[in-house]
C-alpha atoms as a PDB file:
ATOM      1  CA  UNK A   1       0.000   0.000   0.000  1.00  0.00           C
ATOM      2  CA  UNK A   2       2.974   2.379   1.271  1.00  0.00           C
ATOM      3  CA  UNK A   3       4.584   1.619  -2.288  1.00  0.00           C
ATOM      4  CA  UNK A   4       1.155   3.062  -4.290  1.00  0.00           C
ATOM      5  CA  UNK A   5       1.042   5.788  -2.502  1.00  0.00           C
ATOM      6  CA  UNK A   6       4.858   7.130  -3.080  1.00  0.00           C
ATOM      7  CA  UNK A   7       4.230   6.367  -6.891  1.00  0.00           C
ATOM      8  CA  UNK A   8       0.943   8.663  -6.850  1.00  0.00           C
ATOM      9  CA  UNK A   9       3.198  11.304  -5.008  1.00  0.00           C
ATOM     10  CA  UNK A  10       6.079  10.815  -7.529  1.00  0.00           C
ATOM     11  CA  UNK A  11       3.542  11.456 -10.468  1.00  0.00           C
ATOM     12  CA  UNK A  12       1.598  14.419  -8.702  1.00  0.00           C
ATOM     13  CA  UNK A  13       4.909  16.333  -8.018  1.00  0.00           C
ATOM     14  CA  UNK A  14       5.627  15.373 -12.269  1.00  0.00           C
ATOM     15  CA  UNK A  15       2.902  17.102 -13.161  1.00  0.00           C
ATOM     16  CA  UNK A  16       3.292  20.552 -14.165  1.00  0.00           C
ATOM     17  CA  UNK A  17       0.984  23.569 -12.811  1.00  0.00           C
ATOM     18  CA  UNK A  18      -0.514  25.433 -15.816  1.00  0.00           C
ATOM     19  CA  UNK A  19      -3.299  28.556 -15.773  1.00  0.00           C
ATOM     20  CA  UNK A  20      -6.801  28.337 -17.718  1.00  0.00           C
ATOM     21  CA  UNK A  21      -8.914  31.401 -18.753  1.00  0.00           C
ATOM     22  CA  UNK A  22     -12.483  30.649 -17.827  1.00  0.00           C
ATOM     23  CA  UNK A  23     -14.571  32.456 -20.083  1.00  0.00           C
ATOM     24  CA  UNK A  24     -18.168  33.767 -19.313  1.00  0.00           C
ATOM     25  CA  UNK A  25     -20.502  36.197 -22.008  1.00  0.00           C
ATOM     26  CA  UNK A  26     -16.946  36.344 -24.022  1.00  0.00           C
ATOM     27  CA  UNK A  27     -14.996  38.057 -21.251  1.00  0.00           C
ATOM     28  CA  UNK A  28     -12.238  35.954 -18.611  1.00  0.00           C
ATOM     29  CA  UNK A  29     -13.990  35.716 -15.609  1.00  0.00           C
ATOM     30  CA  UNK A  30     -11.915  33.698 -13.998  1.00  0.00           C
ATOM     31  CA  UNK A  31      -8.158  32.069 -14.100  1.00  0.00           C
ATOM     32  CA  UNK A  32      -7.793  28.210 -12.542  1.00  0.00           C
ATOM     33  CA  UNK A  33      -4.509  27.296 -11.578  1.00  0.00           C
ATOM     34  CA  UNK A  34      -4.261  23.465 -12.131  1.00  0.00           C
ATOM     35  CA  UNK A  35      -1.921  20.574 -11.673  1.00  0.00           C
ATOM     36  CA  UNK A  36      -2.692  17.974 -13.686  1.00  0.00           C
ATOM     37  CA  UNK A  37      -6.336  17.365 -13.619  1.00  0.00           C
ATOM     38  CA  UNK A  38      -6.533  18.643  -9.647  1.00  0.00           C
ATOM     39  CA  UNK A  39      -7.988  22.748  -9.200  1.00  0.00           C
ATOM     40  CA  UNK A  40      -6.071  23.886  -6.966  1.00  0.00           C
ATOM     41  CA  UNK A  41      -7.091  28.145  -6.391  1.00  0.00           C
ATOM     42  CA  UNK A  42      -9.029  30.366  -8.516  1.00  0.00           C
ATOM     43  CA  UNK A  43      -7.288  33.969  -9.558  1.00  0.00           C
ATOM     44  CA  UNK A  44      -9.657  36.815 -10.221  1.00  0.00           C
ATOM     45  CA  UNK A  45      -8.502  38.319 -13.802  1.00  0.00           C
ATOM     46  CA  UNK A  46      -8.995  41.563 -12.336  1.00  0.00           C
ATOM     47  CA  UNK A  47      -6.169  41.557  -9.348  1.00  0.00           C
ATOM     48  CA  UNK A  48      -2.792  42.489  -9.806  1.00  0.00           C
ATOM     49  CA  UNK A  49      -1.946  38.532 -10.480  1.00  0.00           C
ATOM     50  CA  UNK A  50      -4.490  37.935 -12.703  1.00  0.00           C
ATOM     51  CA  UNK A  51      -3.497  40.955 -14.363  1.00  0.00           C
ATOM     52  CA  UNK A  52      -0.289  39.574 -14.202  1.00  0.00           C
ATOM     53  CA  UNK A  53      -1.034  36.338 -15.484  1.00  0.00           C
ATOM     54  CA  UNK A  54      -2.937  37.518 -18.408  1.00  0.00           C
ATOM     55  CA  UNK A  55      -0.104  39.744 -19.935  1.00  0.00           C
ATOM     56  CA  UNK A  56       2.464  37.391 -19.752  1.00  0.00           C
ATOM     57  CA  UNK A  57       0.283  34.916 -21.951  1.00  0.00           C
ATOM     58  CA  UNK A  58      -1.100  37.822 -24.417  1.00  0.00           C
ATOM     59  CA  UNK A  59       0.085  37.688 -27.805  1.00  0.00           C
ATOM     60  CA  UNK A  60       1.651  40.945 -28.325  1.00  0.00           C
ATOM     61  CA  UNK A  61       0.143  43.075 -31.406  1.00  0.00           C
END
């Protein structure tokens, strides 16, 4: 049992954290932080790290 669990921990910390836009009416309501397929917070778009956030991934015109 001991031996599952470090494997599951060994993949977890593998898994890299990435940011998704949640879009609502068109606009980004929302930003998810997620590793893997696990939520783990929820960035308003509209703080200073959601602001942030969003610029860095912005195409530039």
């Amino acid at each position: 049992m001991e031996e599952k669990h470090e494997q599951e921990t060994a993949a977890t910390q593998e898994e890299e954290i990435t940011y998704h836009a949640v879009e609502k009416d068109g606009e980004i309501a929302a930003i998810w932080v997620m590793k893997g397929r696990k939520h783990l917070r929820t960035i308003d778009p509209k703080s200073e790290e959601g602001r942030r956030i969003l610029q860095a991934y912005r195409p530039s015109p």
